[in-house]
C-alpha atoms as a PDB file:
ATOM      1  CA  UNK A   1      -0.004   2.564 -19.013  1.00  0.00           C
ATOM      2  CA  UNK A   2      -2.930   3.114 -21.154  1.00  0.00           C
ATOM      3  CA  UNK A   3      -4.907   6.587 -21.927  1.00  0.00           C
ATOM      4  CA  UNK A   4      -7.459   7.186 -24.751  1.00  0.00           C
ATOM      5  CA  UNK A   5      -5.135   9.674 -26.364  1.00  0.00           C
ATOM      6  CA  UNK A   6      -2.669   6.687 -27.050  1.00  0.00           C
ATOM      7  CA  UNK A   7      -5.421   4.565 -28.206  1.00  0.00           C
ATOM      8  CA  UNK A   8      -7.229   6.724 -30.694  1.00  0.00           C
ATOM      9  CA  UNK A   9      -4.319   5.848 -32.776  1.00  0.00           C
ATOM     10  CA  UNK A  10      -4.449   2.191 -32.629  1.00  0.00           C
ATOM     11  CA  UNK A  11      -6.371   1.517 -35.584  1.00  0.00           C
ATOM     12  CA  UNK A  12      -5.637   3.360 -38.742  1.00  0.00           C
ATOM     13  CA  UNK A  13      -7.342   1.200 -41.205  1.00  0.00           C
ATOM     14  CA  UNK A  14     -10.339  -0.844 -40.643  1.00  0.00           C
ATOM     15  CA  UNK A  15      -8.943  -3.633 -38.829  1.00  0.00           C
ATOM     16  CA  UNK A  16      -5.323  -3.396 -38.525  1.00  0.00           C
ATOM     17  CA  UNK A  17      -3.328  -1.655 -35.862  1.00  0.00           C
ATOM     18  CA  UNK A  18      -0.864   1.525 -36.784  1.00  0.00           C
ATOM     19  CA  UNK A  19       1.300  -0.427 -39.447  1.00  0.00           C
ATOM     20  CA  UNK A  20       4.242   2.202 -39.006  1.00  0.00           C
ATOM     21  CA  UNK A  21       4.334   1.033 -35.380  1.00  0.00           C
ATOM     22  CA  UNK A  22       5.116  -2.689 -34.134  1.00  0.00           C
ATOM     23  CA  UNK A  23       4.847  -1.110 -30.496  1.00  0.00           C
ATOM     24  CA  UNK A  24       1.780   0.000 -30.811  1.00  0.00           C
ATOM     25  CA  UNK A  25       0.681  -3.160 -32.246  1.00  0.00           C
ATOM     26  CA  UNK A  26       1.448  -4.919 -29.766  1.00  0.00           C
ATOM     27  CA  UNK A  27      -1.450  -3.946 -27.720  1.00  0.00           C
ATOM     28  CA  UNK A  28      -4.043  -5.006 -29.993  1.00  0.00           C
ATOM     29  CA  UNK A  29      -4.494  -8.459 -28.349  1.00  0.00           C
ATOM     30  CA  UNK A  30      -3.859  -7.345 -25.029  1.00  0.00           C
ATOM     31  CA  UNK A  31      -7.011  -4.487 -25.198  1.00  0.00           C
ATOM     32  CA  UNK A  32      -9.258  -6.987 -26.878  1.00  0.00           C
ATOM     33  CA  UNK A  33      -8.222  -9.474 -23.747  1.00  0.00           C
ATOM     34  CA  UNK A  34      -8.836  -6.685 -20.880  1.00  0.00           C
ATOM     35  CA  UNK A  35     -11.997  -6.032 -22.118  1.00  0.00           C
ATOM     36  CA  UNK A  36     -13.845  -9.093 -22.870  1.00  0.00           C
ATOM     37  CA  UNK A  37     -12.633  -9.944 -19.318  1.00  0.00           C
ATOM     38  CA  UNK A  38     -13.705  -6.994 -17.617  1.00  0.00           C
ATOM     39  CA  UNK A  39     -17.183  -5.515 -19.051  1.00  0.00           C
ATOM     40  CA  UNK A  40     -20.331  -6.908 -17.832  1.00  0.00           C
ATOM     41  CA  UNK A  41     -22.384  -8.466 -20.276  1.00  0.00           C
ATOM     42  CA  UNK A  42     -24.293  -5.336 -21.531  1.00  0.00           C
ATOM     43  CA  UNK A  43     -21.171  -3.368 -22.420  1.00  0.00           C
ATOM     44  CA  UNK A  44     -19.312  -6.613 -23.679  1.00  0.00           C
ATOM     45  CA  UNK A  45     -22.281  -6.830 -25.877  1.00  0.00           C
ATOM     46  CA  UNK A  46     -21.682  -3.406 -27.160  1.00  0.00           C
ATOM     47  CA  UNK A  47     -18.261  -3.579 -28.406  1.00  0.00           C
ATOM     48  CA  UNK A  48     -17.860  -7.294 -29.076  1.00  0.00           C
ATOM     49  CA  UNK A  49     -21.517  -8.196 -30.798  1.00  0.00           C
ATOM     50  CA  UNK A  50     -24.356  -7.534 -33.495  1.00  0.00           C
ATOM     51  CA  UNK A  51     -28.037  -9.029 -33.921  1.00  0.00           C
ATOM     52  CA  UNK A  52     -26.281 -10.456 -37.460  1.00  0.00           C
ATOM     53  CA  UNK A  53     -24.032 -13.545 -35.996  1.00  0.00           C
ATOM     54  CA  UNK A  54     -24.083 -15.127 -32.578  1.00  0.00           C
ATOM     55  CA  UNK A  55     -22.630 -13.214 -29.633  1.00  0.00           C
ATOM     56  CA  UNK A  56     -20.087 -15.139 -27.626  1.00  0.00           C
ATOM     57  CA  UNK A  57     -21.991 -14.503 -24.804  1.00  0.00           C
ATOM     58  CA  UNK A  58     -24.687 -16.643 -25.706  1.00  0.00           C
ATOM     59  CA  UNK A  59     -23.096 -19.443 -28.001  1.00  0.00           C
ATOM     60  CA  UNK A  60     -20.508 -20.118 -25.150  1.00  0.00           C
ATOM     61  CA  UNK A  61     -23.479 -19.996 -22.180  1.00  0.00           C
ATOM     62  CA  UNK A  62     -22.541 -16.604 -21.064  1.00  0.00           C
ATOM     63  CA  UNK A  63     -19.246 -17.860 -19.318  1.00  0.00           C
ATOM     64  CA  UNK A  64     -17.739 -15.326 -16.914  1.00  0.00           C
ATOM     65  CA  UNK A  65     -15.893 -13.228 -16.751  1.00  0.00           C
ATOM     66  CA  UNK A  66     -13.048 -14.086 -19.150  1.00  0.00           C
ATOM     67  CA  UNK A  67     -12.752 -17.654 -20.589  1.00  0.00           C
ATOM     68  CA  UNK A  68     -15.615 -16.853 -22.741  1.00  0.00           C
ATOM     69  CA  UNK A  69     -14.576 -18.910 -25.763  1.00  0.00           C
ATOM     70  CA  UNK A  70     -11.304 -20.358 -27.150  1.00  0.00           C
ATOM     71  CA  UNK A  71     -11.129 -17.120 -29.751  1.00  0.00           C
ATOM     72  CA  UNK A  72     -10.317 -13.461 -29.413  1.00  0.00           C
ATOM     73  CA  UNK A  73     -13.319 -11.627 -29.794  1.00  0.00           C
ATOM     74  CA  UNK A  74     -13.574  -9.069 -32.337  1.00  0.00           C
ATOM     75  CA  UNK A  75     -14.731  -5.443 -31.969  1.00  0.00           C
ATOM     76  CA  UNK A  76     -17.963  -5.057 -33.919  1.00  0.00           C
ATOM     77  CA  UNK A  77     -17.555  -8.995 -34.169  1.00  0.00           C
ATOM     78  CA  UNK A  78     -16.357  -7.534 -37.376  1.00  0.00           C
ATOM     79  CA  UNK A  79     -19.261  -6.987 -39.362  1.00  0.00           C
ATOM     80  CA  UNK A  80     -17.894  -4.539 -41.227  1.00  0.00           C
ATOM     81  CA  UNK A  81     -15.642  -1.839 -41.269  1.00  0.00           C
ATOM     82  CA  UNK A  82     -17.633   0.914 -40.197  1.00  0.00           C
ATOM     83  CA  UNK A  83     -18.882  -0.873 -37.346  1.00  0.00           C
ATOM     84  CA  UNK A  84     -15.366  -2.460 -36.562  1.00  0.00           C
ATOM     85  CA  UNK A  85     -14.758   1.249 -35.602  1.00  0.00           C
ATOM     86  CA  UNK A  86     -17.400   2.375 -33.930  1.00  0.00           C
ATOM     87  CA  UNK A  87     -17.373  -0.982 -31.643  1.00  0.00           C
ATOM     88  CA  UNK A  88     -13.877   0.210 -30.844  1.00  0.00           C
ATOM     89  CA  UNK A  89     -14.944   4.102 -30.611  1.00  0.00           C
ATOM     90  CA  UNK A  90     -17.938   3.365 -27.827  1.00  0.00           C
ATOM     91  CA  UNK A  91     -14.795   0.812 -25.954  1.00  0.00           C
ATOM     92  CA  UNK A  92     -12.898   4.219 -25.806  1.00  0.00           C
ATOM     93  CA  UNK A  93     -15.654   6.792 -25.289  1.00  0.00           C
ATOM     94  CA  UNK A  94     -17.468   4.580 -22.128  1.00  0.00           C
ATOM     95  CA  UNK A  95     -15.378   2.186 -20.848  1.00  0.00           C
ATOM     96  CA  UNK A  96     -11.379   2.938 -20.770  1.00  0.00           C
ATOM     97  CA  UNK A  97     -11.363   5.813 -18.152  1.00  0.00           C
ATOM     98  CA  UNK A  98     -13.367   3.684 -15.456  1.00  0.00           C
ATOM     99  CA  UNK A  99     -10.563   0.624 -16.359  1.00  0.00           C
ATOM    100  CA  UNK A 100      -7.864   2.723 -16.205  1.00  0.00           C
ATOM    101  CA  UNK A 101      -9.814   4.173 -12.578  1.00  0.00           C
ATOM    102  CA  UNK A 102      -9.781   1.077 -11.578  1.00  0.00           C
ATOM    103  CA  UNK A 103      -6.442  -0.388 -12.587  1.00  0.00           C
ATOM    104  CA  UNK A 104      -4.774   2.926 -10.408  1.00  0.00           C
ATOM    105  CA  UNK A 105      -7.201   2.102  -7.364  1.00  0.00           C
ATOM    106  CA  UNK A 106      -5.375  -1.807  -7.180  1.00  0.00           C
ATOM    107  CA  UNK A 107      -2.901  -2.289  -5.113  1.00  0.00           C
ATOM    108  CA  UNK A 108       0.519  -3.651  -5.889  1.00  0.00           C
ATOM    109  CA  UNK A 109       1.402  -6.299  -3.635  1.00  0.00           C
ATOM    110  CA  UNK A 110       2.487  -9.214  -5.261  1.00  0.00           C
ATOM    111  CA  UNK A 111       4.038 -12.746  -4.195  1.00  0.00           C
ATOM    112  CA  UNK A 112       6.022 -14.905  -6.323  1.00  0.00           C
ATOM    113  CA  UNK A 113       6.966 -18.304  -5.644  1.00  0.00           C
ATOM    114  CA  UNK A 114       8.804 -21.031  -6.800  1.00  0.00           C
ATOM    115  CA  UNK A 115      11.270 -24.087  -6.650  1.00  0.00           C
ATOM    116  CA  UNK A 116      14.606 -25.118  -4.260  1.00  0.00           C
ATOM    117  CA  UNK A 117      16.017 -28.386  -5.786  1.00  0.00           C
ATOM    118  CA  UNK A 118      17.649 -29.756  -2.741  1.00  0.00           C
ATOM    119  CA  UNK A 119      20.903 -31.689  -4.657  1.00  0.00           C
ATOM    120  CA  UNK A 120      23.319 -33.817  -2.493  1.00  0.00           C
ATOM    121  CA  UNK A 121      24.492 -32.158   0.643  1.00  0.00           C
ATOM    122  CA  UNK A 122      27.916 -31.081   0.735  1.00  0.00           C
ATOM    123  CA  UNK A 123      29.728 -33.197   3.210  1.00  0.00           C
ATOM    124  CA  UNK A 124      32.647 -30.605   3.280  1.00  0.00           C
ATOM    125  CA  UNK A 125      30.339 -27.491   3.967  1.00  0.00           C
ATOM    126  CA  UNK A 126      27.705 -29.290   6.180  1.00  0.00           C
ATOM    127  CA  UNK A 127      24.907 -27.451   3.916  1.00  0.00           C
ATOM    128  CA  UNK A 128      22.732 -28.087   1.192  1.00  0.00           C
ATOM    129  CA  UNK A 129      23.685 -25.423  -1.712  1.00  0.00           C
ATOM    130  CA  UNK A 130      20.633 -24.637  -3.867  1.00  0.00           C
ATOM    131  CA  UNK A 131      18.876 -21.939  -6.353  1.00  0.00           C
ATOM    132  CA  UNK A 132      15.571 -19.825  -4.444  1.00  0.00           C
ATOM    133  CA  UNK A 133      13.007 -19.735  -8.116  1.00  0.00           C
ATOM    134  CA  UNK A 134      11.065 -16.972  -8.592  1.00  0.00           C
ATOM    135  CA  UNK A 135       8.830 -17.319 -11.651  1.00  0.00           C
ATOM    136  CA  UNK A 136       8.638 -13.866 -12.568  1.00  0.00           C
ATOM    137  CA  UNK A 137      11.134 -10.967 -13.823  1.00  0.00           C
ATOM    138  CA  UNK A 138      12.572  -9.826 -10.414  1.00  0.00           C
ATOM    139  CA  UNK A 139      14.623  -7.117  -9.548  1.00  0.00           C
ATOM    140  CA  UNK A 140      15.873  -5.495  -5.843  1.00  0.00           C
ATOM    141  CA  UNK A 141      14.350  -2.819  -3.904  1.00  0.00           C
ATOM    142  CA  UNK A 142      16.254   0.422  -4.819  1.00  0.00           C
ATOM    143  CA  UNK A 143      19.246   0.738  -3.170  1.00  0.00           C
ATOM    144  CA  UNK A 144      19.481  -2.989  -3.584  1.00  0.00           C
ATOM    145  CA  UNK A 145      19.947  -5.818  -1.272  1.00  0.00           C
ATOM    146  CA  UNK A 146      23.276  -7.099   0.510  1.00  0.00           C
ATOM    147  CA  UNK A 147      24.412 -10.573   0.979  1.00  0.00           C
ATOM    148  CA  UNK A 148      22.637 -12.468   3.913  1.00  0.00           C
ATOM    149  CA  UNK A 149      25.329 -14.754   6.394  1.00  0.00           C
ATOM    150  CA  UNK A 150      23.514 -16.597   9.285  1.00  0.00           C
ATOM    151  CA  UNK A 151      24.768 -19.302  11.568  1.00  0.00           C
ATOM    152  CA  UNK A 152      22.468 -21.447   9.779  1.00  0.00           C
ATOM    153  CA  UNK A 153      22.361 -20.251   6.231  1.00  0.00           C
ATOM    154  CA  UNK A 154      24.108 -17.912   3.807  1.00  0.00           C
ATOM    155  CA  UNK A 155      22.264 -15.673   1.054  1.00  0.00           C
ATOM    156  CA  UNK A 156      23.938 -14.203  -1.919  1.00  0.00           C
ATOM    157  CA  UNK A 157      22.105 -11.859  -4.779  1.00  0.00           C
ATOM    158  CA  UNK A 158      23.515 -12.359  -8.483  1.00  0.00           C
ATOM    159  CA  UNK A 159      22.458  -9.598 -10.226  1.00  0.00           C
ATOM    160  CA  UNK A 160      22.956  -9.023 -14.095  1.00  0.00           C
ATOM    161  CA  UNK A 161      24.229  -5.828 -15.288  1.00  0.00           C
ATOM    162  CA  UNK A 162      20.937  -4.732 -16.248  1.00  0.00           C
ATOM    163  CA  UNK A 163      19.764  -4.656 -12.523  1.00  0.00           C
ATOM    164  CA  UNK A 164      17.500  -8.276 -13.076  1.00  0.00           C
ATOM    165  CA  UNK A 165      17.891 -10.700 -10.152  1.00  0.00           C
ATOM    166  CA  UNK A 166      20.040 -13.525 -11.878  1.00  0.00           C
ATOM    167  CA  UNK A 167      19.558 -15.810  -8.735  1.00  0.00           C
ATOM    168  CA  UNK A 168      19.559 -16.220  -4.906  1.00  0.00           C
ATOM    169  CA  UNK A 169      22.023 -18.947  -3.935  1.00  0.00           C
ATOM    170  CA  UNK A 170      21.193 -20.227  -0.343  1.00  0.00           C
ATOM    171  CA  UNK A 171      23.898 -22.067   1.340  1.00  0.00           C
ATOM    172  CA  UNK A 172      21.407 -23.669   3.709  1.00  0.00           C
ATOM    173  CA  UNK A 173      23.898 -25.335   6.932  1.00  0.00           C
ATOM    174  CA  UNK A 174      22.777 -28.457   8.504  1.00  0.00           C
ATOM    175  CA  UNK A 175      24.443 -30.899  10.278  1.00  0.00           C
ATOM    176  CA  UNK A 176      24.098 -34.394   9.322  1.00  0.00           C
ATOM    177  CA  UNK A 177      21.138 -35.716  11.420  1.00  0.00           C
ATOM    178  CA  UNK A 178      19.277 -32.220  10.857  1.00  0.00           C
ATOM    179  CA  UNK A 179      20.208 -32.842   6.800  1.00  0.00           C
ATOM    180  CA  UNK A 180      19.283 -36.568   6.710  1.00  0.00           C
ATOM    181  CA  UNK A 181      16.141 -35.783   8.413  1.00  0.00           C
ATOM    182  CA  UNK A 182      15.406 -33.266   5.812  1.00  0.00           C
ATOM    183  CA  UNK A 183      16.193 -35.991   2.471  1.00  0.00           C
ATOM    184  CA  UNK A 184      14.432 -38.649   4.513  1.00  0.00           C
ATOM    185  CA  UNK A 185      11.133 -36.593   4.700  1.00  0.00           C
ATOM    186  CA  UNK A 186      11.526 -35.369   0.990  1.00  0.00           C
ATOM    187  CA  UNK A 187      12.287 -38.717   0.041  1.00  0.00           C
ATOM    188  CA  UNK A 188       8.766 -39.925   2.002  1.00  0.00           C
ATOM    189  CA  UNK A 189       7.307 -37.384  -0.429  1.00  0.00           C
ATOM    190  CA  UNK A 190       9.067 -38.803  -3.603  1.00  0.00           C
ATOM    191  CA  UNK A 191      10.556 -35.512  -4.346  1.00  0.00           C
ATOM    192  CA  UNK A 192      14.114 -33.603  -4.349  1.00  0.00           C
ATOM    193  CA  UNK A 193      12.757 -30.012  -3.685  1.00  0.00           C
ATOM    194  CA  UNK A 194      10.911 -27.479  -1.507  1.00  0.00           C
ATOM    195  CA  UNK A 195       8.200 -24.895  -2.578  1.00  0.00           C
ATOM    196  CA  UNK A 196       9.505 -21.043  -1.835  1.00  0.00           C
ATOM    197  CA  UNK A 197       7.513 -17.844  -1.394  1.00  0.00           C
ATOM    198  CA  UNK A 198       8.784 -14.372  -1.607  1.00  0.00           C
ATOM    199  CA  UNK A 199       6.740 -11.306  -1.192  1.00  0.00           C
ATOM    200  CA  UNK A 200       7.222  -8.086  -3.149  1.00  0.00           C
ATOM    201  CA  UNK A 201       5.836  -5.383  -5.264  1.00  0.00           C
ATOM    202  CA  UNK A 202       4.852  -5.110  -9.294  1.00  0.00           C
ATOM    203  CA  UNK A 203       6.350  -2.358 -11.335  1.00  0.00           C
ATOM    204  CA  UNK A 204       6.639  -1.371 -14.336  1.00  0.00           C
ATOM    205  CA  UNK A 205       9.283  -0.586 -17.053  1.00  0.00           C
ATOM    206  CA  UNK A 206       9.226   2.992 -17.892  1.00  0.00           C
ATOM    207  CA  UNK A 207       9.574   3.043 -21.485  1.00  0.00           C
ATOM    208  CA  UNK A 208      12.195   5.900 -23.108  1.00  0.00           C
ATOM    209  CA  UNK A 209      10.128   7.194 -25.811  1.00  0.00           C
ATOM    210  CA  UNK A 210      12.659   9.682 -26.762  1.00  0.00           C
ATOM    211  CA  UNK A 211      15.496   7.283 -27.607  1.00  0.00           C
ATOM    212  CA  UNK A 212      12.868   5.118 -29.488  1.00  0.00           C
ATOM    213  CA  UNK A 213      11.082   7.766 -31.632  1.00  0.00           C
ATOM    214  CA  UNK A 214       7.751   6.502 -30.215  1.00  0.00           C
ATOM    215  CA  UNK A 215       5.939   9.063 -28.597  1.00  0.00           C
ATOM    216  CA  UNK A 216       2.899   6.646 -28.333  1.00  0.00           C
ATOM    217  CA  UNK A 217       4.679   3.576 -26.862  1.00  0.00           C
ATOM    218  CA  UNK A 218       2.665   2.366 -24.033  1.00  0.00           C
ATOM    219  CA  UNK A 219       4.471   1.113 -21.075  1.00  0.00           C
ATOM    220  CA  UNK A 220       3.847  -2.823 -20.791  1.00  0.00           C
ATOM    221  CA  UNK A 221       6.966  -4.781 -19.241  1.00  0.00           C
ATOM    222  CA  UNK A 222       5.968  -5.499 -16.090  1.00  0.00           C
ATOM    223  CA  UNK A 223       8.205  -6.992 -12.875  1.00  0.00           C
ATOM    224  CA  UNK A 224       8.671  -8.261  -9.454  1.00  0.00           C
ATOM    225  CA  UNK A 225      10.563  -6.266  -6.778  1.00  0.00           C
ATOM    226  CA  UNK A 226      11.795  -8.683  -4.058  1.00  0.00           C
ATOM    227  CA  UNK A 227      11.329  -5.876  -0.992  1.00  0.00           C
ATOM    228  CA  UNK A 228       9.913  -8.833   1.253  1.00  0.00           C
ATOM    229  CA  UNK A 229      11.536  -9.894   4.719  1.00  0.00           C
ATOM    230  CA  UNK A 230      12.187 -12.862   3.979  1.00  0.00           C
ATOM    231  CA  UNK A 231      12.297 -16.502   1.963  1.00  0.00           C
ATOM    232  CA  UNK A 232       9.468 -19.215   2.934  1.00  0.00           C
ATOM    233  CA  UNK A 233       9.962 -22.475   1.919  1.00  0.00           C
ATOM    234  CA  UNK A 234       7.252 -25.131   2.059  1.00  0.00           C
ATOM    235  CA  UNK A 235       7.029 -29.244   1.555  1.00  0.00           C
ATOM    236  CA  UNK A 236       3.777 -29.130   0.167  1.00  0.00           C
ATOM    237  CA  UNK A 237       3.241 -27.402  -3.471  1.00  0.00           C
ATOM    238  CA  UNK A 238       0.028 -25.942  -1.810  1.00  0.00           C
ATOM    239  CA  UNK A 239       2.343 -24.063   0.384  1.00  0.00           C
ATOM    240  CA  UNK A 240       0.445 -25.304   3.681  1.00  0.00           C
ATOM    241  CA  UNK A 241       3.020 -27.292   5.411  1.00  0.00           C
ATOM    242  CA  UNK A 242       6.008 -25.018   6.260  1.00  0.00           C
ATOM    243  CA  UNK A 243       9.728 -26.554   6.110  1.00  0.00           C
ATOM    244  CA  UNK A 244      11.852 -22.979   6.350  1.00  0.00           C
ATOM    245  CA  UNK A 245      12.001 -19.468   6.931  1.00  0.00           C
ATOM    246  CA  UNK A 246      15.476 -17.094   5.322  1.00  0.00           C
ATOM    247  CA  UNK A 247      15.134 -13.822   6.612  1.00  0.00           C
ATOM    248  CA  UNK A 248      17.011 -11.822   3.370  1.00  0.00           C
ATOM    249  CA  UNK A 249      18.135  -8.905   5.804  1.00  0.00           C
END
């Protein structure tokens, strides 16, 4: 996503990112973020302070390693302009490569979880219909997924034409002691849903630089591929107390 070569052009004034390219300002905030949440203390003090005003480290009790303070800091806590830029020149020169190391090295496993509102049951299809949340961007495995049908549940994929998952619709069957027993447990609990976990991958958008005249566009939109097994759902937001398993193959 991110190489020095892209970044040397970041700044082509003092303080302001390339003005002939919103894409490219768009990682201004997001480089300041990675790194005063990822150097130690001496580099952070580096790039982000001088001996002239207070260094966030220090006014904020040296709080690690990323909530330092309620403001972005500023390269060269912007002293000046000159030192604005070579704050930003040392971030480039000493400390991108063994982030950018280190971001490769991480793997990309990756669960997302979310909400089932369990609405009325359907008398006339013995089964609670509901929505599986994700809260994240998802999209299928290549090749996609097909349409799950169990003797105790149905699973169908709504994808939009783009290829993002739209929603999972679980037709989840129960006859009407198993179902009651289910509402009169959720009921115990004061609430009218279960907490679902899927497992998957992150990816990321590859960005057409071509069709958007950008040759320096970094790559940023990232998602959630649902390649998991299968759907847990939980009573407990914790996710300690199971109430389901949907196998989605």
């Amino acid at each position: 996503m991110i190489t020095q070569d892209n970044l040397q052009a970041l700044y082509t004034t003092a303080k302001r990112p390339v003005k002939t390219d919103p894409f490219m300002r768009n990682w201004d905030p997001v480089l300041v973020d990675a790194a005063r949440g990822a150097l130690a203390d001496v580099p952070y003090r580096e790039v982000f302070c001088v001996e002239e005003v207070p260094c966030p480290l220090d006014q904020f009790n040296g709080s690690r390693p990323y909530d330092i303070s309620s403001q972005r800091p500023i390269w060269g806590a912007a002293y000046n302009e000159f030192r604005f830029r070579a704050a930003y020149a040392a971030f480039l020169d000493k400390y991108v490569q063994p982030l950018i190391d280190w971001g490769a090295a991480l793997k990309r496993d990756a669960v997302c979880t979310g909400t089932m509102q369990i609405g009325n049951y359907d008398f006339s299809k013995g089964a609670y219909v509901t929505r599986v949340g994700c809260q994240a961007v998802t999209r299928l495995p290549a090749g996609g997924l097909a349409d799950v049908s169990r003797a105790d549940y149905d699973i169908q994929f709504q994808v939009r034409p783009e290829g993002e998952l739209a929603a999972i619709l679980l037709t989840w069957k129960l006859d009407r002691d198993a179902a009651q027993t289910l509402r009169n447990e959720l009921q115990a609990r004061k609430s009218r849903q279960l907490y679902t976990l899927v497992t998957g991958k992150i990816a990321f958008e590859h960005v057409d630089r071509v069709a958007m005249n950008n040759p320096r566009m970094l790559e940023r939109n990232h998602h959630f591929v649902l390649s998991g097994p299968e759907i847990r759902a939980y009573y407990d937001e914790a996710l300690t107390e199971p109430a389901a398993t949907f196998s989605l193959r």
